[in-house]
N, C-alpha and C. Protein backbone atom coordinates (compact mmCIF):
# COMPACT_ATOMS: atom_id res chain seq x y z
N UNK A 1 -26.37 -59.01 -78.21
CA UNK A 1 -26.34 -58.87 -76.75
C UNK A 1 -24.92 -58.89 -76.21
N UNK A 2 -24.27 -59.41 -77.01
CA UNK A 2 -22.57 -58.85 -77.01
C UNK A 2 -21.74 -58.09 -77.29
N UNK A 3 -21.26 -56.93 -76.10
CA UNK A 3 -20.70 -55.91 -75.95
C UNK A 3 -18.98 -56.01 -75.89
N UNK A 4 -19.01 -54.85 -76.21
CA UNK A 4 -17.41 -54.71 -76.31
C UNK A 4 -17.10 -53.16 -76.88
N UNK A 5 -15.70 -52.56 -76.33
CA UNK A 5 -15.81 -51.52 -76.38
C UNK A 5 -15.50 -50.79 -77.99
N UNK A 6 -15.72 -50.03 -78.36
CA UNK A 6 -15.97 -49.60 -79.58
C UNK A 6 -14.08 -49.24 -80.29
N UNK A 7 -13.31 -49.09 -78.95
CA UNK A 7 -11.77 -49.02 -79.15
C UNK A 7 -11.45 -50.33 -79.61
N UNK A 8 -12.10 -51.72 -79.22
CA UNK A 8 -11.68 -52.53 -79.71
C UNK A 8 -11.97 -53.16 -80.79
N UNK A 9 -12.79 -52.75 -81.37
CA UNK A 9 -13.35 -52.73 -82.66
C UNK A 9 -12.53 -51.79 -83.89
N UNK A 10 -11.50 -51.07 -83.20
CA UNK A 10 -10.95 -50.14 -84.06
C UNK A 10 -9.82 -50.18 -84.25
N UNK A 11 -9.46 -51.51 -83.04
CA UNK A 11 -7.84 -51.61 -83.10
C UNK A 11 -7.58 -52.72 -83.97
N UNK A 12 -8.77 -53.53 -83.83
CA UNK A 12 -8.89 -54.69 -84.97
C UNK A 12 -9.33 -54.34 -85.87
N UNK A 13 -9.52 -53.07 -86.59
CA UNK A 13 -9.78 -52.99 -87.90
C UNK A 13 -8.07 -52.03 -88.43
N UNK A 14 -7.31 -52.01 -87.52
CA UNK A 14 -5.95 -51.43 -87.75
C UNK A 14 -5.83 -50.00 -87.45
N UNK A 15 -6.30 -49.02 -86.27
CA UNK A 15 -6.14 -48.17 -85.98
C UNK A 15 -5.08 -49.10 -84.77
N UNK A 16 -3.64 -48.86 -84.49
CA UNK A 16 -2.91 -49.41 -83.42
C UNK A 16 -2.89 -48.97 -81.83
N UNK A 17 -2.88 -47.43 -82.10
CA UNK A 17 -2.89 -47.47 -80.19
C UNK A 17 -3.71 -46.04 -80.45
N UNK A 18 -3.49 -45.68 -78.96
CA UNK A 18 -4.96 -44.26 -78.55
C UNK A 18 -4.77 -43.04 -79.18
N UNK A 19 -3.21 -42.97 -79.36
CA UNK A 19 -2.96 -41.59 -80.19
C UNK A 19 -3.76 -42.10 -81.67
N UNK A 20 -3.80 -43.11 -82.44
CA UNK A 20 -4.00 -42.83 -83.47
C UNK A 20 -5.59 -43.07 -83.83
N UNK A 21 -6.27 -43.19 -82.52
CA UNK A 21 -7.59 -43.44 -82.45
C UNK A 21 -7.96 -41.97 -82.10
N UNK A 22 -7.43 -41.42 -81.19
CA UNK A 22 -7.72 -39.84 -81.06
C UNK A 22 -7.45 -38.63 -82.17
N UNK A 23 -7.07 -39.30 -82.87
CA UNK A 23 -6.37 -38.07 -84.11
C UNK A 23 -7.13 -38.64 -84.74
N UNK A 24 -8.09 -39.67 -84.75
CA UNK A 24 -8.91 -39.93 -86.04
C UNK A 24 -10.14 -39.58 -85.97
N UNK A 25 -10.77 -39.19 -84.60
CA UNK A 25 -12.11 -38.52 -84.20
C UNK A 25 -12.01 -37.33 -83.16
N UNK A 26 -10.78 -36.61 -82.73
CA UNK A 26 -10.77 -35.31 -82.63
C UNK A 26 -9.56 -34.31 -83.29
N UNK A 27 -9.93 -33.43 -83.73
CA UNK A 27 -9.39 -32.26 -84.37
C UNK A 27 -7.59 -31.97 -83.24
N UNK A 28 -6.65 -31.82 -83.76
CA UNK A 28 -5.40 -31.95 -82.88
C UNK A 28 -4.72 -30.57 -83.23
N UNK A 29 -4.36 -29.91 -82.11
CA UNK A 29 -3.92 -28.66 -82.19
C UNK A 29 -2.39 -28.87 -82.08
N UNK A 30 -1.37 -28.33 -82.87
CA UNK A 30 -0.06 -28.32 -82.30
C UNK A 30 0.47 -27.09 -81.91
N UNK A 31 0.51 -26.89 -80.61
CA UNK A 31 0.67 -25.49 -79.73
C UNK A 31 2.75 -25.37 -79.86
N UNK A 32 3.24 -24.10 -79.97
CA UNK A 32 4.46 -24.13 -79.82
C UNK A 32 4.79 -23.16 -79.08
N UNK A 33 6.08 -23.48 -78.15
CA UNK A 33 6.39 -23.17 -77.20
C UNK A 33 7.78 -22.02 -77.84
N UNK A 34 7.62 -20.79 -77.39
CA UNK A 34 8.61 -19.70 -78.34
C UNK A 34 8.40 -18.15 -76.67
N UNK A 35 9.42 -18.57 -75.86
CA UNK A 35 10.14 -17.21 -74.74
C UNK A 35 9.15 -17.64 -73.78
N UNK A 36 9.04 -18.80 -73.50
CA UNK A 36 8.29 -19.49 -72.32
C UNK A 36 6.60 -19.17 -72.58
N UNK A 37 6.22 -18.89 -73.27
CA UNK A 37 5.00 -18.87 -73.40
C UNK A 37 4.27 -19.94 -74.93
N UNK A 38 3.13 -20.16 -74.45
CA UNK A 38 2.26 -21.17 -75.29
C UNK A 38 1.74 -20.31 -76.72
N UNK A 39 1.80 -21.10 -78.31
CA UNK A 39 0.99 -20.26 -78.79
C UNK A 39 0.58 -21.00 -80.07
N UNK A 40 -1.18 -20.93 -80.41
CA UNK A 40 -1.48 -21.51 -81.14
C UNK A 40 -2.00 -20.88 -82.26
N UNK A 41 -1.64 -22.00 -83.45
CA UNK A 41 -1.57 -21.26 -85.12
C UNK A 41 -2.99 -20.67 -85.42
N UNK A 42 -2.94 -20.10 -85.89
CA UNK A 42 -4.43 -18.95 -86.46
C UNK A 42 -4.68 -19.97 -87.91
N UNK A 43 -5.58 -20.86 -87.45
CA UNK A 43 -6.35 -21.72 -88.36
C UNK A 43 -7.92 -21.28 -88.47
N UNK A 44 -8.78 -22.15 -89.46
CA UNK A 44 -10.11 -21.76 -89.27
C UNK A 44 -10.72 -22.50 -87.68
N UNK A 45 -9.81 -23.27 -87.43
CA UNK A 45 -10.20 -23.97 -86.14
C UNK A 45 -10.84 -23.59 -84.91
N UNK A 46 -9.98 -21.80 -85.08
CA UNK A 46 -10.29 -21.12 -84.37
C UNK A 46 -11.00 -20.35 -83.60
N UNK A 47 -12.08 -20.13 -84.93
CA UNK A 47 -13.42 -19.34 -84.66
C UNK A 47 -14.49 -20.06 -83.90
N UNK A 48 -15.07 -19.66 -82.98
CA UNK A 48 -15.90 -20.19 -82.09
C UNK A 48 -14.95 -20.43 -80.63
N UNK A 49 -14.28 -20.27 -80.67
CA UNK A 49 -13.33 -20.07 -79.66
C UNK A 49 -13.21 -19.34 -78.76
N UNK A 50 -13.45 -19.12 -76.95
CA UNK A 50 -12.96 -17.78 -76.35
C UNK A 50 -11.30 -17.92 -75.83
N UNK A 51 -10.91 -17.31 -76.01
CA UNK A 51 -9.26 -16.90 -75.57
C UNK A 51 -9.31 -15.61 -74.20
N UNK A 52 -8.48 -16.17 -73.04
CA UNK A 52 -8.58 -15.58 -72.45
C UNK A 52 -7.63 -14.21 -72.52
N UNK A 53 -6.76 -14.32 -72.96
CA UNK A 53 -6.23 -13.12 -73.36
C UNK A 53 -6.52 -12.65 -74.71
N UNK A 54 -6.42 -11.27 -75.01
CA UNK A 54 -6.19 -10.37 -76.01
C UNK A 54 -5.57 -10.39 -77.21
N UNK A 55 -6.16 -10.46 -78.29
CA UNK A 55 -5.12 -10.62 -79.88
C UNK A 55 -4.89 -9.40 -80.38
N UNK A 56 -3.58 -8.97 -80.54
CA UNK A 56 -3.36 -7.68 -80.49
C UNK A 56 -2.87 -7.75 -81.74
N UNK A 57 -2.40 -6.77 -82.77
CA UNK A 57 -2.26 -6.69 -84.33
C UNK A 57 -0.44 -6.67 -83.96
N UNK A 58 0.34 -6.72 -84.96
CA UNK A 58 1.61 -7.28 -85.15
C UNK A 58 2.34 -6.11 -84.45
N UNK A 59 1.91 -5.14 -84.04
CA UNK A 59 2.48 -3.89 -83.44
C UNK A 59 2.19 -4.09 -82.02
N UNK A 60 1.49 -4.49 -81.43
CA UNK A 60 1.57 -5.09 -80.36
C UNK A 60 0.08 -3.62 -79.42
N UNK A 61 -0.23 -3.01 -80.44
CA UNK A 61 -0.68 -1.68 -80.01
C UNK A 61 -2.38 -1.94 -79.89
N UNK A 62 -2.77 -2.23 -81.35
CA UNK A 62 -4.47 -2.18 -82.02
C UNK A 62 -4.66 -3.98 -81.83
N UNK A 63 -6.05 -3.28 -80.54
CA UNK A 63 -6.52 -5.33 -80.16
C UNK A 63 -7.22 -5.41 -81.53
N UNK A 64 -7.26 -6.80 -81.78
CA UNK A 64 -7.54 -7.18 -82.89
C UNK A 64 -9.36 -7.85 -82.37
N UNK A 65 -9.12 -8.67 -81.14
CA UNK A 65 -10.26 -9.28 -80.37
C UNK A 65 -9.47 -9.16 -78.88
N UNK A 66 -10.70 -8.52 -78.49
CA UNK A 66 -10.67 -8.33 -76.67
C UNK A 66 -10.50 -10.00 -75.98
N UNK A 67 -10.35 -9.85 -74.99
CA UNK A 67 -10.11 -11.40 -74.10
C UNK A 67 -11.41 -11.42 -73.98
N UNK A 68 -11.53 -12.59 -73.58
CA UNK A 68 -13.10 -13.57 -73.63
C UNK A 68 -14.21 -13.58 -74.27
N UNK A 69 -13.60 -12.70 -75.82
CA UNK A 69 -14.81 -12.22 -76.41
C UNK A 69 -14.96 -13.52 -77.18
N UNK A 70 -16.13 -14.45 -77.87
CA UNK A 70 -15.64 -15.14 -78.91
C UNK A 70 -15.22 -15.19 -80.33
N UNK A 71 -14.20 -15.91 -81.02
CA UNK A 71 -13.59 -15.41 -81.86
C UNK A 71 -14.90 -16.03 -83.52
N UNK A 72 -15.35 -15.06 -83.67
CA UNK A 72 -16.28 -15.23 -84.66
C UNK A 72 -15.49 -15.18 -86.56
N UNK A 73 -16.49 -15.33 -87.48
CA UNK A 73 -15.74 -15.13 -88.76
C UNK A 73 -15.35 -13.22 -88.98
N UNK A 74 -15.91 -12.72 -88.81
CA UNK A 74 -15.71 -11.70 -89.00
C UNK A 74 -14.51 -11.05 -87.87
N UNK A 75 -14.14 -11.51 -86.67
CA UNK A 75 -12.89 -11.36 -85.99
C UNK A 75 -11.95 -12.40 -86.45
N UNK A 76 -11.89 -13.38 -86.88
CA UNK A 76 -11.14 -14.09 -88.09
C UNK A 76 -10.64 -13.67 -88.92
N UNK A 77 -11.76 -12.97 -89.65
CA UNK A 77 -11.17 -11.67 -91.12
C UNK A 77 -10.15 -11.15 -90.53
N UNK A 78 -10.68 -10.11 -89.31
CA UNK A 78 -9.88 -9.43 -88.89
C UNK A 78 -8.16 -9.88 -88.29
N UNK A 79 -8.27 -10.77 -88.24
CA UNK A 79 -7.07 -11.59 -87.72
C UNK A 79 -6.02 -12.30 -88.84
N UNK A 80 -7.24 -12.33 -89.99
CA UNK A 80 -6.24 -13.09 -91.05
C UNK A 80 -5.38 -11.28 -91.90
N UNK A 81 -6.31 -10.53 -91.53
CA UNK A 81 -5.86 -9.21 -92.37
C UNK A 81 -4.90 -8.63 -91.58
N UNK A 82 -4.66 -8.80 -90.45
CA UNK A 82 -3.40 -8.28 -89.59
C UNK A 82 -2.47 -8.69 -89.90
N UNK A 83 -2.09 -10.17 -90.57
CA UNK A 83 -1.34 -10.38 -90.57
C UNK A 83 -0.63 -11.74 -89.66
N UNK A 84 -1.64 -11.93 -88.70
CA UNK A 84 -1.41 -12.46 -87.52
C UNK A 84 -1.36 -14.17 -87.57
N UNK A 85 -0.24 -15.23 -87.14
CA UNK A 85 0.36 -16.44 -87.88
C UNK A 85 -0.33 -17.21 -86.22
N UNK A 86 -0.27 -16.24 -85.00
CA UNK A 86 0.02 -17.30 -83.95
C UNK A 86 -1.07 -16.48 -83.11
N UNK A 87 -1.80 -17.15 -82.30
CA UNK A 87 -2.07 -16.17 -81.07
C UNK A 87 -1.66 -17.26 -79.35
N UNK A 88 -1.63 -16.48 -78.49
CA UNK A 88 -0.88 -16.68 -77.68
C UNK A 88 -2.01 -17.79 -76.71
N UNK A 89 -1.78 -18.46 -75.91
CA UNK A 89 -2.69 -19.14 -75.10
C UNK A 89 -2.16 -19.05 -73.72
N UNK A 90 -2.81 -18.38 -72.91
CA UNK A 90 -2.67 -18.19 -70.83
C UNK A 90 -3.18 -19.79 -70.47
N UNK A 91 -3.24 -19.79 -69.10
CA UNK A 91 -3.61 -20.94 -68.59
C UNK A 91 -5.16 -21.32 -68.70
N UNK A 92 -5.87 -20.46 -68.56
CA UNK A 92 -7.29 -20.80 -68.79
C UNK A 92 -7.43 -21.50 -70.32
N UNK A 93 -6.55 -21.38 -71.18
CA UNK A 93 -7.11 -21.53 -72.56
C UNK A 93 -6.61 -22.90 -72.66
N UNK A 94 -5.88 -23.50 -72.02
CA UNK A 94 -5.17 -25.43 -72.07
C UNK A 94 -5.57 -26.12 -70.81
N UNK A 95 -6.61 -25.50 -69.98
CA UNK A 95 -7.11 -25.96 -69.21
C UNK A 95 -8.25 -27.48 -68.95
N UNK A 96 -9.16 -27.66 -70.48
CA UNK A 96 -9.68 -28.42 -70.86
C UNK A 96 -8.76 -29.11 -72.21
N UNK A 97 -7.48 -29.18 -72.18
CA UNK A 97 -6.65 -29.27 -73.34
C UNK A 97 -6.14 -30.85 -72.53
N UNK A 98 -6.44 -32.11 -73.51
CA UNK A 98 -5.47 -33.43 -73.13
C UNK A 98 -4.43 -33.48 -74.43
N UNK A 99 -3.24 -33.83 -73.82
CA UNK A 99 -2.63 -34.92 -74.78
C UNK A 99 -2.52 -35.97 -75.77
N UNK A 100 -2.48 -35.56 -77.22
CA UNK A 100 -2.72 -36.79 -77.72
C UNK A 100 -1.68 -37.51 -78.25
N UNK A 101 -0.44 -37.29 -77.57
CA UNK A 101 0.63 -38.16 -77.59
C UNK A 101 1.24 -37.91 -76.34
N UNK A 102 2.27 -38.98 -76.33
CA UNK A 102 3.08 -39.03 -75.03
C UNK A 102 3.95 -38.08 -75.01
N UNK A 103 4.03 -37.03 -74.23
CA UNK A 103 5.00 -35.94 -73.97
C UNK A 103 6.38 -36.44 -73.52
N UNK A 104 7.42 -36.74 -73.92
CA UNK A 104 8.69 -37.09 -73.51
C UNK A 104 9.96 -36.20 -73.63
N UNK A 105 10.36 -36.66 -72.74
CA UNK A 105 12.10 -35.70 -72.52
C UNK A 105 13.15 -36.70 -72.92
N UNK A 106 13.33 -35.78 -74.40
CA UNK A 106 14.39 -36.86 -75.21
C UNK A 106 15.31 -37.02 -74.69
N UNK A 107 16.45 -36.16 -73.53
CA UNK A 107 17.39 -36.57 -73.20
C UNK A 107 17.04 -37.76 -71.87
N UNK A 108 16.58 -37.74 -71.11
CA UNK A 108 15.92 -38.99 -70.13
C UNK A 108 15.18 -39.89 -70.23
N UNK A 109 14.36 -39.76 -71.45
CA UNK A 109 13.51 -40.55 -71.77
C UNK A 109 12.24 -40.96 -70.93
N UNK A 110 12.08 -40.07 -70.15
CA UNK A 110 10.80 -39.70 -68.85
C UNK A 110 9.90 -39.31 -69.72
N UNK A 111 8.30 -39.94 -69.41
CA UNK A 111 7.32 -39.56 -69.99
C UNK A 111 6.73 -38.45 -68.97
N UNK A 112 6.52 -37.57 -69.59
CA UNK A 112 6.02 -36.31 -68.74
C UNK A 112 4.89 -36.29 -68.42
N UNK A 113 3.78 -36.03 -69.47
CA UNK A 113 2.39 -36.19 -69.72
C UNK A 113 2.15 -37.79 -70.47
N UNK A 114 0.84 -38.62 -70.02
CA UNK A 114 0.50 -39.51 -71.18
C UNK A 114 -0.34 -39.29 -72.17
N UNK A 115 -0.47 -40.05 -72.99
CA UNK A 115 -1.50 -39.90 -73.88
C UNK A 115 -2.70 -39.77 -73.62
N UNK A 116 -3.84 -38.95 -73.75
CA UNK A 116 -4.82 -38.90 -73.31
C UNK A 116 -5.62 -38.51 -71.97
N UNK A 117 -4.17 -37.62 -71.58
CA UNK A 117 -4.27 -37.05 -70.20
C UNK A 117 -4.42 -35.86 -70.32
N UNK A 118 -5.11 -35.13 -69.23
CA UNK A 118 -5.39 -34.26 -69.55
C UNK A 118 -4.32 -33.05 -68.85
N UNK A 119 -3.70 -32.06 -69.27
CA UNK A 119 -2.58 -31.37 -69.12
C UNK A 119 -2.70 -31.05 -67.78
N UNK A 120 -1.28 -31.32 -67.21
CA UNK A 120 -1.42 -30.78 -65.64
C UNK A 120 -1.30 -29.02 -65.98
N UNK A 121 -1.67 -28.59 -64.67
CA UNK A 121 -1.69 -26.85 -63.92
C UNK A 121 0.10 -26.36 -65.10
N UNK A 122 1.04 -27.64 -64.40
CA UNK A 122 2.23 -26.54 -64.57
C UNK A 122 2.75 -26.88 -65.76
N UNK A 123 2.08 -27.17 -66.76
CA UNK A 123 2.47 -27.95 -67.93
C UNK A 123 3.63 -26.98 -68.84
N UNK A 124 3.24 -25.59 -68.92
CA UNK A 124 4.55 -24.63 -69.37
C UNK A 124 5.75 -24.30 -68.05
N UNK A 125 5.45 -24.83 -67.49
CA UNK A 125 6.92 -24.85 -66.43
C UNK A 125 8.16 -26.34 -66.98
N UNK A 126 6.63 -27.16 -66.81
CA UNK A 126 7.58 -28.55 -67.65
C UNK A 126 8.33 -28.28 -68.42
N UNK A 127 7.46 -27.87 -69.33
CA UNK A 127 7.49 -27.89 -71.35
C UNK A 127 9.14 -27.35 -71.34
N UNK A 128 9.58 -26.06 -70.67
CA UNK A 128 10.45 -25.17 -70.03
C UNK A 128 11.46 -25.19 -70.05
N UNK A 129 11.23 -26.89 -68.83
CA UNK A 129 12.34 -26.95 -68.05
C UNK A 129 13.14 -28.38 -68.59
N UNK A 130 12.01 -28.58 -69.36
CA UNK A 130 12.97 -30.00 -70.56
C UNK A 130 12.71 -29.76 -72.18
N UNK A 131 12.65 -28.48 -72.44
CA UNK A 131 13.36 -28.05 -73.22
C UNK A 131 12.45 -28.56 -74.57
N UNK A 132 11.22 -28.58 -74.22
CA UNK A 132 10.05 -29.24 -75.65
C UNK A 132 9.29 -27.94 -75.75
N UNK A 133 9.73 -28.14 -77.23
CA UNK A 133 9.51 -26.62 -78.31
C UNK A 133 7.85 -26.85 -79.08
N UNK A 134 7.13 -28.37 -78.72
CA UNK A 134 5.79 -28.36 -79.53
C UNK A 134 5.17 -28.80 -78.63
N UNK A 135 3.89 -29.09 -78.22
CA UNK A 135 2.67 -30.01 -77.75
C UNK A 135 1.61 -30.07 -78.57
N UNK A 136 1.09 -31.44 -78.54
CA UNK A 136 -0.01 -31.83 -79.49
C UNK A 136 -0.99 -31.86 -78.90
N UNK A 137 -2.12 -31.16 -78.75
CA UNK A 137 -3.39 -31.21 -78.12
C UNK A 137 -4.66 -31.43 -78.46
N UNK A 138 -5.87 -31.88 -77.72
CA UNK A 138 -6.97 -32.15 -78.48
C UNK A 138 -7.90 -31.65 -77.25
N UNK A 139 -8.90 -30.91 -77.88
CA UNK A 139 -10.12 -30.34 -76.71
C UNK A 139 -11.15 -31.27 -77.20
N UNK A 140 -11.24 -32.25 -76.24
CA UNK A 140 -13.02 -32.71 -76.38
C UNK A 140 -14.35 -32.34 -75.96
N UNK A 141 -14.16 -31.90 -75.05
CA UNK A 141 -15.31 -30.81 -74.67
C UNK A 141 -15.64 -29.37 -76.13
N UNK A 142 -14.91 -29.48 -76.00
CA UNK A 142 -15.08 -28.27 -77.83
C UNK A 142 -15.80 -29.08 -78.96
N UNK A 143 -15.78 -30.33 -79.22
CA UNK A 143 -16.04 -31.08 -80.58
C UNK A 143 -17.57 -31.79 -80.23
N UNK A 144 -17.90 -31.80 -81.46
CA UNK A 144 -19.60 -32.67 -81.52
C UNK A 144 -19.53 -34.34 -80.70
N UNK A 145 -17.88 -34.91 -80.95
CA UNK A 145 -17.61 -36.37 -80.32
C UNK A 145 -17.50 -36.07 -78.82
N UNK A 146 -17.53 -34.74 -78.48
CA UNK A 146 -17.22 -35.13 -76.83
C UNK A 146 -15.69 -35.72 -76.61
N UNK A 147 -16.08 -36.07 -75.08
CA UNK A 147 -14.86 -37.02 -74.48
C UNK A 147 -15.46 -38.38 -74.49
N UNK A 148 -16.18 -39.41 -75.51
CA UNK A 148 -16.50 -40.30 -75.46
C UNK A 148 -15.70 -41.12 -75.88
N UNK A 149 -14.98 -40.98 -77.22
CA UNK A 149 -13.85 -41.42 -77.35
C UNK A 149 -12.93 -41.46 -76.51
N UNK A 150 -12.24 -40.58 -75.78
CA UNK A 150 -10.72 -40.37 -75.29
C UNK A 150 -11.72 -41.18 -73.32
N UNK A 151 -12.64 -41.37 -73.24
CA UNK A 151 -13.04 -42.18 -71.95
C UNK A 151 -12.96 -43.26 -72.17
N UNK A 152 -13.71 -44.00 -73.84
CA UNK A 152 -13.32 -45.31 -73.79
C UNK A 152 -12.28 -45.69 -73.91
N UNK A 153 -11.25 -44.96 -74.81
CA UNK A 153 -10.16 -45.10 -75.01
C UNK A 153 -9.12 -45.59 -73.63
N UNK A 154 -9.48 -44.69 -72.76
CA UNK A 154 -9.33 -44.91 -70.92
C UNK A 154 -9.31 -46.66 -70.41
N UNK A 155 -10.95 -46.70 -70.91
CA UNK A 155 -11.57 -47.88 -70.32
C UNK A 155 -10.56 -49.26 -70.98
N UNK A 156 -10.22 -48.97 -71.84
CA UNK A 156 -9.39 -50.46 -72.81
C UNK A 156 -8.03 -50.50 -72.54
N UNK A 157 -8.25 -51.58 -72.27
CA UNK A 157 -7.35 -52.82 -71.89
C UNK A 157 -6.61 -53.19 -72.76
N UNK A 158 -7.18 -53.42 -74.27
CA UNK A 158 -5.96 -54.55 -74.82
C UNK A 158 -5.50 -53.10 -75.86
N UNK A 159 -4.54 -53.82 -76.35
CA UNK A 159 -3.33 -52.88 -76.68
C UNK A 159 -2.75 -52.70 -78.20
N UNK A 160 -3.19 -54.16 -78.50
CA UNK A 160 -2.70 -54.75 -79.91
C UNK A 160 -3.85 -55.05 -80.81
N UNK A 161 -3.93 -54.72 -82.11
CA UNK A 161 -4.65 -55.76 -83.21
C UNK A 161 -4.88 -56.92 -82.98
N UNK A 162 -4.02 -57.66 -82.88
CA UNK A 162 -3.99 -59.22 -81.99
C UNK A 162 -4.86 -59.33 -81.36
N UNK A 163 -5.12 -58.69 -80.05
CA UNK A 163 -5.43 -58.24 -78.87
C UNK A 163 -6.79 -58.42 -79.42
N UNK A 164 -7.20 -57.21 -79.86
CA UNK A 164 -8.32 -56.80 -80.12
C UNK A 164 -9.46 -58.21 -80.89
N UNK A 165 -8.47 -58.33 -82.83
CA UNK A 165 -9.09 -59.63 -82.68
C UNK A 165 -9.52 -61.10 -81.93
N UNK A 166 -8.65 -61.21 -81.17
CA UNK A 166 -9.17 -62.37 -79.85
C UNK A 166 -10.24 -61.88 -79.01
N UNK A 167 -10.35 -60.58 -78.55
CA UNK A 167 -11.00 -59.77 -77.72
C UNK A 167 -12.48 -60.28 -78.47
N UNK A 168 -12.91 -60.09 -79.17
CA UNK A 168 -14.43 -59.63 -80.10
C UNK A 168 -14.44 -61.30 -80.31
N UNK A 169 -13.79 -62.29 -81.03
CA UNK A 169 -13.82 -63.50 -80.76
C UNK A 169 -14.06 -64.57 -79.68
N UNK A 170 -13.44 -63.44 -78.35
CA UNK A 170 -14.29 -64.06 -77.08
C UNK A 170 -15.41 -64.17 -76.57
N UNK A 171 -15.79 -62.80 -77.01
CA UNK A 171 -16.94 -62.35 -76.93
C UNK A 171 -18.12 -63.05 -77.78
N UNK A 172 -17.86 -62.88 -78.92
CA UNK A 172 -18.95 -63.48 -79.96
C UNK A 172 -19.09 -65.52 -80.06
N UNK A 173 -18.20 -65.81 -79.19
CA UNK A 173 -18.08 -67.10 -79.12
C UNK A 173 -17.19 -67.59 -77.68
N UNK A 174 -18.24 -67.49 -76.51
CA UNK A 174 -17.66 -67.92 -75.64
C UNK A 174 -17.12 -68.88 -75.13
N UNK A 175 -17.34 -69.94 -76.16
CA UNK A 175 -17.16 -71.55 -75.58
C UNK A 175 -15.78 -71.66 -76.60
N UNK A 176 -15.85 -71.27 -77.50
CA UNK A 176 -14.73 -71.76 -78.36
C UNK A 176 -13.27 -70.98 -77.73
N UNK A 177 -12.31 -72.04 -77.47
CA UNK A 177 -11.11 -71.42 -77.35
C UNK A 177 -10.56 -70.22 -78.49
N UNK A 178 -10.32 -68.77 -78.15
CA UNK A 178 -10.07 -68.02 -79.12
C UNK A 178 -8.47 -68.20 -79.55
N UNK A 179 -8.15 -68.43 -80.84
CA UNK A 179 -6.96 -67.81 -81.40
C UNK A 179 -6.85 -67.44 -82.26
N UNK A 180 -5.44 -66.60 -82.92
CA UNK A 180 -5.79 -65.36 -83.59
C UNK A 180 -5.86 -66.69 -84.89
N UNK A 181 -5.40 -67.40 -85.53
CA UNK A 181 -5.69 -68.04 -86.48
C UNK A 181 -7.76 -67.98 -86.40
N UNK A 182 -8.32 -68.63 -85.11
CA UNK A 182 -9.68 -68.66 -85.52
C UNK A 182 -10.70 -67.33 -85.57
C-alpha cells in the first residue's frame, strides 16, 4: 500500500539522474546540425516514420520517399541503395522531439534546453546561434513506453542514490528515523 515513484526505485538501484533513466527506456536519436539545417542518420529506427519533407537520392533529382508518406522496409531498401547516410528533418518532424540531455553553450555555460524538455519552436535558430553541431533526442509518443517515463521522471524530486535510498525507507517504514546506514 506503499507508493513511490518508479524513478525512485531506479535511482536507488544506480541509474543517477533523468538523462540516464531516459536513455535506458527510450530509443535516443542524435540529430546533427550541418548549413543551418537539422539532419537525422538513416538507421533501422527509421522505418515507420512520416517525414515531412522529401528524401531525395544523392543527386538531389530522383525522390527516394515523397513527404508524409511513411517510411516503410521496402522505402528503407530504397534509401539504403541510394546511398543515402542522413535525411533532413523540417520543423514538423522535432516537434514531438524532447531532450535527453541538457543542451549547453560551452562558451557561457547557459543551459539552453533541459533535460527532458520538450524542444522549443526556435530550437535551430538556437542550435545556430551558439554554435552546437549535435542534439540528442528522444520521441515518446513514437515508442511502446510512451511519455510515462520522461512524466515521472518530471514528477521526482530527489536527485541522488542517497536520496532515493532514504526516499523508499521512508516510505516502507514510517516511524523509524531513515538513514542511509539503515
Amino acid at each position: 500500500k506503499r507508493k513511490f515513484l518508479a524513478t525512485v526505485f531506479l535511482r536507488a538501484l544506480g541509474l543517477k539522474s533523468d538523462e540516464d533513466i531516459l536513455r535506458e527506456f527510450h530509443r535516443v536519436d542524435t540529430l546533427s546540425l550541418k548549413d543551418g539545417k537539422l539532419y537525422l542518420p538513416v538507421t533501422k529506427e527509421l522505418m515507420g516514420r512520416k517525414l515531412s519533407q522529401e528524401i531525395t537520392g544523392p543527386d538531389g533529382k530522383d525522390i527516394v520517399v515523397a513527404a508524409g508518406k511513411r517510411i516503410t522496409k521496402l522505402a528503407y531498401d530504397k534509401i539504403e541503395k541510394a546511398g543515402i547516410t542522413e535525411v533532413e528533418l523540417a520543423g514538423p518532424d522535432f516537434e514531438a522531439a524532447f531532450s535527453v540531455a541538457d543542451v549547453v553553450n560551452t562558451d557561457t555555460g547557459e543551459v539552453l534546453v533541459d533535460c527532458n524538455d520538450a524542444l522549443p519552436s526556435d530550437i535551430l535558430a538556437m542550435l545556430v546561434e551558439n554554435n552546437i553541431d549535435q542534439l540528442e533526442v528522444f520521441y515518446p509518443e513514437l515508442e511502446d513506453v510512451g511519455n510515462i517515463m520522461s512524466l515521472t521522471a518530471k514528477k521526482d524530486t530527489v536527485r541522488s542514490s542517497e536520496g532515493a535510498l532514504i526516499e523508499i525507507y521512508r516510505r516502507l517504514r514510517p516511524g523509524d528515523p531513515p538513514t542511509l546506514d539503515s
